[in-house]
PDB file of N, CA and C in Angstrom:
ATOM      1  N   UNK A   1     -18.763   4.771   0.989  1.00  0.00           N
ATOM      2  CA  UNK A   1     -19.420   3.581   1.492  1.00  0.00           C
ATOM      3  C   UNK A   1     -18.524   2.380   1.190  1.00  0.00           C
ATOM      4  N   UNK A   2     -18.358   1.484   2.071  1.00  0.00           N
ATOM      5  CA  UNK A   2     -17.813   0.309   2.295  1.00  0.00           C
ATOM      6  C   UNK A   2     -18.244  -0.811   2.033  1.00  0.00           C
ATOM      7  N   UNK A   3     -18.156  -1.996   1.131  1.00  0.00           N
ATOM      8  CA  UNK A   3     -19.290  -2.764   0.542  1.00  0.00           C
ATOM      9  C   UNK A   3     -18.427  -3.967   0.340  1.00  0.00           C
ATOM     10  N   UNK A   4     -18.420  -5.473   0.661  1.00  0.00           N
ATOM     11  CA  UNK A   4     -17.532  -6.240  -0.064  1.00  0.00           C
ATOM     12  C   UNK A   4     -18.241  -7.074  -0.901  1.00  0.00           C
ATOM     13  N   UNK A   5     -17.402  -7.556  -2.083  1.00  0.00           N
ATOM     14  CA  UNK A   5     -18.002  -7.719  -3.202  1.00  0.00           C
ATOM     15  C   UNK A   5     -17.201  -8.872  -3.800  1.00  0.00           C
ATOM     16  N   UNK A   6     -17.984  -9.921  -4.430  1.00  0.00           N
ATOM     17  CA  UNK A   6     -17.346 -10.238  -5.476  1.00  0.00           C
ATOM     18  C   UNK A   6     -17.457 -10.364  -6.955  1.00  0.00           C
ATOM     19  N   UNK A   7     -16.134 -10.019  -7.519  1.00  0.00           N
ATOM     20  CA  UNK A   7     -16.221 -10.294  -8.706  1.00  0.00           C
ATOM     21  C   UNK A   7     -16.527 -11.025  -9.970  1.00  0.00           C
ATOM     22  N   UNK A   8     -17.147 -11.145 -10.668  1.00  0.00           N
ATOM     23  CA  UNK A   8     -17.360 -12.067 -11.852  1.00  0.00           C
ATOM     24  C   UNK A   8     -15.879 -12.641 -12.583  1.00  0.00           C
ATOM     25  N   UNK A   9     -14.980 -11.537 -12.941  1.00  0.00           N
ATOM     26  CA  UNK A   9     -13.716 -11.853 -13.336  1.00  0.00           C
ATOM     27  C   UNK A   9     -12.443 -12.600 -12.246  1.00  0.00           C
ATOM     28  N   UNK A  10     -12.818 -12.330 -11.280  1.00  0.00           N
ATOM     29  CA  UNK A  10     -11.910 -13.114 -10.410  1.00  0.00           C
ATOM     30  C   UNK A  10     -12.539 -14.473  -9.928  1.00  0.00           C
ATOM     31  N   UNK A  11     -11.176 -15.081  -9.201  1.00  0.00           N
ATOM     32  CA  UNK A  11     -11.765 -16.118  -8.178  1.00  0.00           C
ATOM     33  C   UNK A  11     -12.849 -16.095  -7.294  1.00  0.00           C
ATOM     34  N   UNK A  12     -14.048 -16.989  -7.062  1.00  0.00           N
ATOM     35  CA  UNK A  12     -15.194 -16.432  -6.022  1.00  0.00           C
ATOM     36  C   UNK A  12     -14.473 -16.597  -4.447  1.00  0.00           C
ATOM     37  N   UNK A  13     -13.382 -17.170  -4.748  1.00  0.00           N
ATOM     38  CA  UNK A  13     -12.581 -16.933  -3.234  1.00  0.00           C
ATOM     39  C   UNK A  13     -12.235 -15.618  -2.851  1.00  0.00           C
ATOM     40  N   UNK A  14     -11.842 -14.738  -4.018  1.00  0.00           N
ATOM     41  CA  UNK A  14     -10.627 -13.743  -3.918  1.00  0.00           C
ATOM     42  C   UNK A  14     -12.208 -12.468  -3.456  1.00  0.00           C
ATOM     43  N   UNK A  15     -12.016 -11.876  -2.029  1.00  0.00           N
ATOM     44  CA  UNK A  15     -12.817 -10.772  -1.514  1.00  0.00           C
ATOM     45  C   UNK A  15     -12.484  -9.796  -1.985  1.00  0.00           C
ATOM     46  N   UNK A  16     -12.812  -8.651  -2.582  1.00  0.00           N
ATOM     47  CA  UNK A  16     -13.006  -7.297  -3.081  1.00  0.00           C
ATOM     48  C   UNK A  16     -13.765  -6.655  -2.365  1.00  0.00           C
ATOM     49  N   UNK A  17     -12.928  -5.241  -1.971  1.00  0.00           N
ATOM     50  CA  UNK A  17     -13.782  -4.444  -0.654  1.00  0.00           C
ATOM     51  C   UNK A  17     -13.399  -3.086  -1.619  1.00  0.00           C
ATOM     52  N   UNK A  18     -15.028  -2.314  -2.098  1.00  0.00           N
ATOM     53  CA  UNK A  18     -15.461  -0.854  -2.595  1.00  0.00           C
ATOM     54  C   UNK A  18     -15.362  -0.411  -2.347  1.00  0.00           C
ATOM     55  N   UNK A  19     -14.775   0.767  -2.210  1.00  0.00           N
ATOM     56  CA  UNK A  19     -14.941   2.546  -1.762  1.00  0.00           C
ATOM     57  C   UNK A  19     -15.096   3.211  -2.289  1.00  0.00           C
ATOM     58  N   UNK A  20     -16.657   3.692  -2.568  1.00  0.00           N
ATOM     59  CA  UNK A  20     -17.109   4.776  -3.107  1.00  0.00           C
ATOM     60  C   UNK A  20     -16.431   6.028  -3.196  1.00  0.00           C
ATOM     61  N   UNK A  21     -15.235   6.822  -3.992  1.00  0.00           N
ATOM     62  CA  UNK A  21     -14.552   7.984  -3.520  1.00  0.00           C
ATOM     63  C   UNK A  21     -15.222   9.493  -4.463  1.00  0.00           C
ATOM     64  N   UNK A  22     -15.408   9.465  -5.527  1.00  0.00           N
ATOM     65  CA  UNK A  22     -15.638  10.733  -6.197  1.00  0.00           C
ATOM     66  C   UNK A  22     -17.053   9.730  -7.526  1.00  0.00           C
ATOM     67  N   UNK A  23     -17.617  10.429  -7.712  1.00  0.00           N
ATOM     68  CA  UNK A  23     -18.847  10.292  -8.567  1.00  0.00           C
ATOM     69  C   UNK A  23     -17.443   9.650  -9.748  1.00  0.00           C
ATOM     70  N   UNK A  24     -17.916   8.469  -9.933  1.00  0.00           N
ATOM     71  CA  UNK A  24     -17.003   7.600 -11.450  1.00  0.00           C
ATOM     72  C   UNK A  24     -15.980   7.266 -11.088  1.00  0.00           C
ATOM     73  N   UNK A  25     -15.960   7.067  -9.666  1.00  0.00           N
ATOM     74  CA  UNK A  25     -14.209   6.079  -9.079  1.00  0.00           C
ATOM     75  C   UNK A  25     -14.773   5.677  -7.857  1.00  0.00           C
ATOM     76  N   UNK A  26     -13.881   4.569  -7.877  1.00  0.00           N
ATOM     77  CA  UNK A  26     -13.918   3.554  -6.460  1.00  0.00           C
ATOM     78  C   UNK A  26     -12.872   2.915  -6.443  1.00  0.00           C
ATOM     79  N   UNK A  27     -12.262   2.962  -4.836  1.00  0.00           N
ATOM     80  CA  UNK A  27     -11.099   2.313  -4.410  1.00  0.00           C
ATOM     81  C   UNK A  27     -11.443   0.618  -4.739  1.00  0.00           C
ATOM     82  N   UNK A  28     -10.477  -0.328  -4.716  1.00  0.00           N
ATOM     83  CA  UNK A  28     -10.790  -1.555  -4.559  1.00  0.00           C
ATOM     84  C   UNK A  28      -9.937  -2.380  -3.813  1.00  0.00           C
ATOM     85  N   UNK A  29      -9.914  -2.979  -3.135  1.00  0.00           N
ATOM     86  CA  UNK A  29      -8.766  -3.976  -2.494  1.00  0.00           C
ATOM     87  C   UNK A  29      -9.313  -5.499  -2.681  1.00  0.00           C
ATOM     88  N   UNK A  30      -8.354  -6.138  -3.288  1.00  0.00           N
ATOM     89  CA  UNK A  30      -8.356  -7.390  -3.519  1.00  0.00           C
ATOM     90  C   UNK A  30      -7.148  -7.874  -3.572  1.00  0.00           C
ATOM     91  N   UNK A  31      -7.365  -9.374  -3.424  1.00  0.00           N
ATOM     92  CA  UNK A  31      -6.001 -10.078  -3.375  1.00  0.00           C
ATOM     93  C   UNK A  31      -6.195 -11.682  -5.169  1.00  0.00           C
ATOM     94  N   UNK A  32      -5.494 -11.051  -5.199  1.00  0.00           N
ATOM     95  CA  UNK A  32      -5.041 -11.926  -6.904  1.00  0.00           C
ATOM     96  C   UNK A  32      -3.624 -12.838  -6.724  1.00  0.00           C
ATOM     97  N   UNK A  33      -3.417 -13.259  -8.348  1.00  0.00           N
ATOM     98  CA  UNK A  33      -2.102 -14.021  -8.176  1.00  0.00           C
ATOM     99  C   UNK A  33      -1.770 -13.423  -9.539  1.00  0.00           C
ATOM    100  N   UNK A  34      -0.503 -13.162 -10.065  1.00  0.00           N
ATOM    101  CA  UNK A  34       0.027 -12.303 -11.064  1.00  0.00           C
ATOM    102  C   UNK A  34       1.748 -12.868 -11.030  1.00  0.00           C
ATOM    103  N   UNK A  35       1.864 -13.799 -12.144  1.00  0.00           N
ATOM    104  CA  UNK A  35       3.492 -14.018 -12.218  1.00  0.00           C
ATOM    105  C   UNK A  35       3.691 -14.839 -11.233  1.00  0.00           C
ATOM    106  N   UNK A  36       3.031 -15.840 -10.813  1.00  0.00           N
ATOM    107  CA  UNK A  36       2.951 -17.173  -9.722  1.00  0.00           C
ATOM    108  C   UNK A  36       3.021 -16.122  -8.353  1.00  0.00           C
ATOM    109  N   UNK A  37       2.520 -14.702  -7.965  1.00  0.00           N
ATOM    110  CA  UNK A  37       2.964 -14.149  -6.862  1.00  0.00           C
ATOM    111  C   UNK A  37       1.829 -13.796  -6.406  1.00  0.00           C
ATOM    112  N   UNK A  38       1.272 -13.822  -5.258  1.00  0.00           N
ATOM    113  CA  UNK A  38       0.060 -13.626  -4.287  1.00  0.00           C
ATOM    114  C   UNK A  38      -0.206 -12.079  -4.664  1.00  0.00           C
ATOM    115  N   UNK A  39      -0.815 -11.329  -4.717  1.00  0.00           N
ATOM    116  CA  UNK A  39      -0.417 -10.023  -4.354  1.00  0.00           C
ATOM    117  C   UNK A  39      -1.889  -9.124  -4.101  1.00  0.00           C
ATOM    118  N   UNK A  40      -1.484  -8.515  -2.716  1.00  0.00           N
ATOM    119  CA  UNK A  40      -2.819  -7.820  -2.446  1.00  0.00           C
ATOM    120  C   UNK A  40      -2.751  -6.299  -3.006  1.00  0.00           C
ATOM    121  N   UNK A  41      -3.972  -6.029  -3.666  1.00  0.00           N
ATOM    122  CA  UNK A  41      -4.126  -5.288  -4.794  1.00  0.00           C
ATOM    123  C   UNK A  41      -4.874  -3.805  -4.280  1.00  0.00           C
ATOM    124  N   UNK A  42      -4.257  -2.079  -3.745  1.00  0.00           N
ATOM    125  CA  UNK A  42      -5.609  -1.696  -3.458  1.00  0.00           C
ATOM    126  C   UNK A  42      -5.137  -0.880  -4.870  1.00  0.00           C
ATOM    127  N   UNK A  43      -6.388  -0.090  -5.245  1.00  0.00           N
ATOM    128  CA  UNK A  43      -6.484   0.310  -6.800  1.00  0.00           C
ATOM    129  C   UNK A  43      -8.027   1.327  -7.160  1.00  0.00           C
ATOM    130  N   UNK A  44      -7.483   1.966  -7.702  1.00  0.00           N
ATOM    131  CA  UNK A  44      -8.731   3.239  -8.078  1.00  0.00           C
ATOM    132  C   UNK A  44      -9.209   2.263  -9.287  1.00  0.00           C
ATOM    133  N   UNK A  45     -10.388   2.393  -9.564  1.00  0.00           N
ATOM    134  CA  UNK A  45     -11.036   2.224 -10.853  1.00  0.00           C
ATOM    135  C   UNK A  45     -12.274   3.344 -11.093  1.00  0.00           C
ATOM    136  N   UNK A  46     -12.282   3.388 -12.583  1.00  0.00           N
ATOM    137  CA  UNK A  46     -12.954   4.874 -13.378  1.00  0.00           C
ATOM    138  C   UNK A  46     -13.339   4.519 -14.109  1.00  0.00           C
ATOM    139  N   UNK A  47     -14.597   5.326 -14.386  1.00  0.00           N
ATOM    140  CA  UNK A  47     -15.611   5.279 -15.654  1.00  0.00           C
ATOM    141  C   UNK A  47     -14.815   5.854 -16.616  1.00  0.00           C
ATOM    142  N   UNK A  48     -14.278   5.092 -17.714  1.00  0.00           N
ATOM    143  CA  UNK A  48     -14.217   5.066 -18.759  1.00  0.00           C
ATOM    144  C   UNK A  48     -14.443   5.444 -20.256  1.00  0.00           C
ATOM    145  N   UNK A  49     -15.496   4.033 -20.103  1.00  0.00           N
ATOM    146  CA  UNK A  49     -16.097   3.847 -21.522  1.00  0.00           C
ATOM    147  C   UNK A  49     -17.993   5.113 -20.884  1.00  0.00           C
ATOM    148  N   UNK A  50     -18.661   5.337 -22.657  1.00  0.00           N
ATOM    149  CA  UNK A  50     -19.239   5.643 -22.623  1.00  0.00           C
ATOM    150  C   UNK A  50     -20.883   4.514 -21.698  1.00  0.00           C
ATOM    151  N   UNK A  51     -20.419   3.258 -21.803  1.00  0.00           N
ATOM    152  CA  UNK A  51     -21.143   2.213 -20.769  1.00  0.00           C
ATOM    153  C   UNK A  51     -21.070   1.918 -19.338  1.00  0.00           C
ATOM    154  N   UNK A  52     -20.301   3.190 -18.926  1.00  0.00           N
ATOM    155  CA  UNK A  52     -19.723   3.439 -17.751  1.00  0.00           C
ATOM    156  C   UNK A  52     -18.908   2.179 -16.934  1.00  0.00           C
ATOM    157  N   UNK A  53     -18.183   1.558 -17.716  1.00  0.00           N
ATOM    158  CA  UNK A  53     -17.680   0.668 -17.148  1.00  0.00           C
ATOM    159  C   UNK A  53     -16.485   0.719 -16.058  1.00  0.00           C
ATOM    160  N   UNK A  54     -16.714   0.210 -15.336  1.00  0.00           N
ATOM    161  CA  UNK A  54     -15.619   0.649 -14.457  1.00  0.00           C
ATOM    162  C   UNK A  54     -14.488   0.024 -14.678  1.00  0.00           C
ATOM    163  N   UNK A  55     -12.998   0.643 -14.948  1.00  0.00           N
ATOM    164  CA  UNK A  55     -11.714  -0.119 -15.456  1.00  0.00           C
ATOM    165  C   UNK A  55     -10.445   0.438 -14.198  1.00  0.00           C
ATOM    166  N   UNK A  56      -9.722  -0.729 -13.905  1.00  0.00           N
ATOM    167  CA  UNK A  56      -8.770  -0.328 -13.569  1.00  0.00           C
ATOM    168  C   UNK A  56      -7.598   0.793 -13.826  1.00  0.00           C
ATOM    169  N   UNK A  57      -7.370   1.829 -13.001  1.00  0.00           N
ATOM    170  CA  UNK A  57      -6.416   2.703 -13.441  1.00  0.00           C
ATOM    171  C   UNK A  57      -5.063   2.615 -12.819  1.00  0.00           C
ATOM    172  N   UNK A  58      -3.778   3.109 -12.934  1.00  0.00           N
ATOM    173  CA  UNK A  58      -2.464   3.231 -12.642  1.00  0.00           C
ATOM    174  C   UNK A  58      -2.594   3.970 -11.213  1.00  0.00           C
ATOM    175  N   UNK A  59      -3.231   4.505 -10.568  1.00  0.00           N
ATOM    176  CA  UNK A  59      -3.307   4.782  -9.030  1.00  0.00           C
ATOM    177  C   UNK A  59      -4.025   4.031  -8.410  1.00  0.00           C
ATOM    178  N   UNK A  60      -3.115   3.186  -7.632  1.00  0.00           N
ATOM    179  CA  UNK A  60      -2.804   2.163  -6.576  1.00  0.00           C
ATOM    180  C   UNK A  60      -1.624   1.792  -6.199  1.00  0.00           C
ATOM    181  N   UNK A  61      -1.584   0.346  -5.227  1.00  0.00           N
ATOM    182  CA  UNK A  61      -0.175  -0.030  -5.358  1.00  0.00           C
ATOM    183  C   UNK A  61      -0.571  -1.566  -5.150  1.00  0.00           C
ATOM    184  N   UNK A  62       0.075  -2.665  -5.239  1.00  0.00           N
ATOM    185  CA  UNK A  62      -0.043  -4.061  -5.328  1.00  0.00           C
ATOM    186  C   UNK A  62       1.673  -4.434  -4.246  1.00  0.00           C
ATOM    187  N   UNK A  63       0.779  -5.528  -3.102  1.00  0.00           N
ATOM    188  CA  UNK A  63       2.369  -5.480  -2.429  1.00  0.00           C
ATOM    189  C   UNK A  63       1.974  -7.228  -1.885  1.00  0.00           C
ATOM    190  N   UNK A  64       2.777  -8.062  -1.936  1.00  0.00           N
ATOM    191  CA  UNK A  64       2.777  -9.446  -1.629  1.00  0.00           C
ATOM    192  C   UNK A  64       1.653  -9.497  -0.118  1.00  0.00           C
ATOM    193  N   UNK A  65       1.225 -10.584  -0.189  1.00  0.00           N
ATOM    194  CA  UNK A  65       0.342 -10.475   0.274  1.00  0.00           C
ATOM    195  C   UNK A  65       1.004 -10.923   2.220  1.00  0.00           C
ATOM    196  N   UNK A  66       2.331 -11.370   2.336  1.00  0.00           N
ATOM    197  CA  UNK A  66       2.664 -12.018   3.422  1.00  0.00           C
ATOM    198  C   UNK A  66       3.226 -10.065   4.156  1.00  0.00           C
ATOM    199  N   UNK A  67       3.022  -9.194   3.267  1.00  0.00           N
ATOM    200  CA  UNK A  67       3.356  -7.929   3.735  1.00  0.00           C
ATOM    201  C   UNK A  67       2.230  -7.092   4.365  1.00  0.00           C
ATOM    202  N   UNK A  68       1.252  -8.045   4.336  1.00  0.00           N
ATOM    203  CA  UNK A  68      -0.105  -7.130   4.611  1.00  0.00           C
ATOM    204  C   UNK A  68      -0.089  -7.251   5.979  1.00  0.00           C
ATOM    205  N   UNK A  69       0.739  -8.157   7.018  1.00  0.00           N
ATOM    206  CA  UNK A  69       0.460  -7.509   8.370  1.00  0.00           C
ATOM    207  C   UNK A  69       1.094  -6.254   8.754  1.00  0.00           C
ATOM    208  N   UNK A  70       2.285  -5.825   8.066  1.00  0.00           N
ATOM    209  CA  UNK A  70       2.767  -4.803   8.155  1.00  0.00           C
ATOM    210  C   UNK A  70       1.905  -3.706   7.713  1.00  0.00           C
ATOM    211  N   UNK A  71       1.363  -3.702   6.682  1.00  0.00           N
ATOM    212  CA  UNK A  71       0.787  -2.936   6.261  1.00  0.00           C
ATOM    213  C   UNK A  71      -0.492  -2.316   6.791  1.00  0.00           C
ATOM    214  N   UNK A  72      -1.557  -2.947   6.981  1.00  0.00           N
ATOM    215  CA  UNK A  72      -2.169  -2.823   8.553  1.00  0.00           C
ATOM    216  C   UNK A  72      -1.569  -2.483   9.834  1.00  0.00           C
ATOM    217  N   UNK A  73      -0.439  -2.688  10.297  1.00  0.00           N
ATOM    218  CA  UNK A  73       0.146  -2.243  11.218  1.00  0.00           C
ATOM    219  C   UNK A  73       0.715  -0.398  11.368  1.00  0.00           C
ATOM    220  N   UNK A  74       0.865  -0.502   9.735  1.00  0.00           N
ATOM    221  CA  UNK A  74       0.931   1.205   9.483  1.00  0.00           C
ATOM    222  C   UNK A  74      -0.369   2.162   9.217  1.00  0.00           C
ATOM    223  N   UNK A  75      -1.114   1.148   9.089  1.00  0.00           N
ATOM    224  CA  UNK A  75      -2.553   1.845   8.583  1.00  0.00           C
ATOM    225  C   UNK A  75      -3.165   2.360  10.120  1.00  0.00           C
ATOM    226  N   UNK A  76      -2.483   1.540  11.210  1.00  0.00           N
ATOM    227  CA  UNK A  76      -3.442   1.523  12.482  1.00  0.00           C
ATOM    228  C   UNK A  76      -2.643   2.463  13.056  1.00  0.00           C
ATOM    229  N   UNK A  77      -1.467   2.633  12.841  1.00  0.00           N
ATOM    230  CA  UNK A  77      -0.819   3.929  13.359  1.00  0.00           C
ATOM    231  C   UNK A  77      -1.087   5.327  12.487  1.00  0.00           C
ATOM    232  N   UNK A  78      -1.333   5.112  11.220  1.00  0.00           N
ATOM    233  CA  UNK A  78      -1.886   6.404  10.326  1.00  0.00           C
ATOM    234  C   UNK A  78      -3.234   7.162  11.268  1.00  0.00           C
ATOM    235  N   UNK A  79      -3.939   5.804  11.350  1.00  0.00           N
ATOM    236  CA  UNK A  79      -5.608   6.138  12.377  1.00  0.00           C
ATOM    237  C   UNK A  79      -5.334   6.824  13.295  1.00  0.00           C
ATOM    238  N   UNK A  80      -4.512   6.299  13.991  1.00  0.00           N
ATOM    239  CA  UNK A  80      -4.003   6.540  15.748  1.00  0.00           C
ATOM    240  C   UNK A  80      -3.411   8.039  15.709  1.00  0.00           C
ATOM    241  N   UNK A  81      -2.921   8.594  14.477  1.00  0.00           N
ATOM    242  CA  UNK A  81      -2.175   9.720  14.638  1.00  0.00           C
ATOM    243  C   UNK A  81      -3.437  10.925  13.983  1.00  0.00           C
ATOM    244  N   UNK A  82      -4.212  10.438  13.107  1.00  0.00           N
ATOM    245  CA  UNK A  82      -5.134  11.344  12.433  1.00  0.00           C
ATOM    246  C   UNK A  82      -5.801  11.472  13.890  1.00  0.00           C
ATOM    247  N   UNK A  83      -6.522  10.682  14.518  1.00  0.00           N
ATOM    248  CA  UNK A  83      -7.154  10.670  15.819  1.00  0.00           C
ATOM    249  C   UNK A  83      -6.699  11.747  16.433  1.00  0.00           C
ATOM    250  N   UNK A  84      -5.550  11.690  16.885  1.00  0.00           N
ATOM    251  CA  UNK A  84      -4.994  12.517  17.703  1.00  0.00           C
ATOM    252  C   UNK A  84      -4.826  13.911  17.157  1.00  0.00           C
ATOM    253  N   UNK A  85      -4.913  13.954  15.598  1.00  0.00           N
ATOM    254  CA  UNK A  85      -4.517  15.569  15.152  1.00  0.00           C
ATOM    255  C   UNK A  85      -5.937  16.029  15.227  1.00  0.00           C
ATOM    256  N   UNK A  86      -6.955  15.484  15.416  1.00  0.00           N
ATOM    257  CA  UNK A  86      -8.308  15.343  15.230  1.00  0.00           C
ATOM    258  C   UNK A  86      -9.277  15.201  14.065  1.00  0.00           C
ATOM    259  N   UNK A  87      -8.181  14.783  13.096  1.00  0.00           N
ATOM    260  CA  UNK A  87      -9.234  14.754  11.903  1.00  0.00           C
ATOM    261  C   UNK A  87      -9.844  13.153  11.979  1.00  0.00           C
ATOM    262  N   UNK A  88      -9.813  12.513  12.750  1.00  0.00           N
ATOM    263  CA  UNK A  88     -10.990  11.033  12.650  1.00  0.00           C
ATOM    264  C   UNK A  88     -11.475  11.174  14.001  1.00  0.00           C
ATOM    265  N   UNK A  89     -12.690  11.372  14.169  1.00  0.00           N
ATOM    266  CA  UNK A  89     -13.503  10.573  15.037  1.00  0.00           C
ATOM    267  C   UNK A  89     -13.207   9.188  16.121  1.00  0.00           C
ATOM    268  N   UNK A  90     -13.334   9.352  16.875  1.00  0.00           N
ATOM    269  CA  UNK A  90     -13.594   7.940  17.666  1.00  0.00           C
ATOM    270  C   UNK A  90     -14.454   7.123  16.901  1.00  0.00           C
ATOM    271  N   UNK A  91     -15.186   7.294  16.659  1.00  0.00           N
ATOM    272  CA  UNK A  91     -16.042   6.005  16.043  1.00  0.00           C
ATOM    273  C   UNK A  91     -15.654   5.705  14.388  1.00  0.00           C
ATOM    274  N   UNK A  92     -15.142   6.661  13.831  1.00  0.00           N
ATOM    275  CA  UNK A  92     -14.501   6.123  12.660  1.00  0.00           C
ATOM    276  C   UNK A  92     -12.748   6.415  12.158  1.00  0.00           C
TER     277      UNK A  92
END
């Protein structure tokens, strides 16, 4: 499930979009600033602590944020080709 969200710890500017993936992880994409540098953030986070907190983990990747039309541009050809092998749907 797909949900956008914001954070308490970030900027109320900065959008965070959920992806529910395995029971105690969720994808996250957000865009931050780190070392004076923009950078859009996607990133697994996992239950942890015994308070089930959800914490950032080392699988993701973080890439300037003026790279994200490219990056979408590969994501829409990833779609376009799963489509065609048939593993996505037309409607998703």
């Amino acid at each position: 499930m797909l949900r956008a969200q914001v954070t308490p710890q970030r900027s109320e500017l900065t959008p965070v979009l959920e992806a529910d993936q395995i029971v105690g992880e969720e994808v996250r994409v957000s865009i931050d600033e780190f070392r004076g540098h923009v950078l859009l953030d996607i990133r697994v986070f996992a239950d942890f602590t015994p308070a089930r907190v959800r914490m950032p983990t080392k699988k993701g990747i973080s890439i300037q944020v003026v790279q994200l039309p490219d990056l979408i541009k590969a994501l829409q050809d990833a779609a376009a080709t799963a489509r065609k092998l048939g593993l996505l749907s037309d409607g998703r």
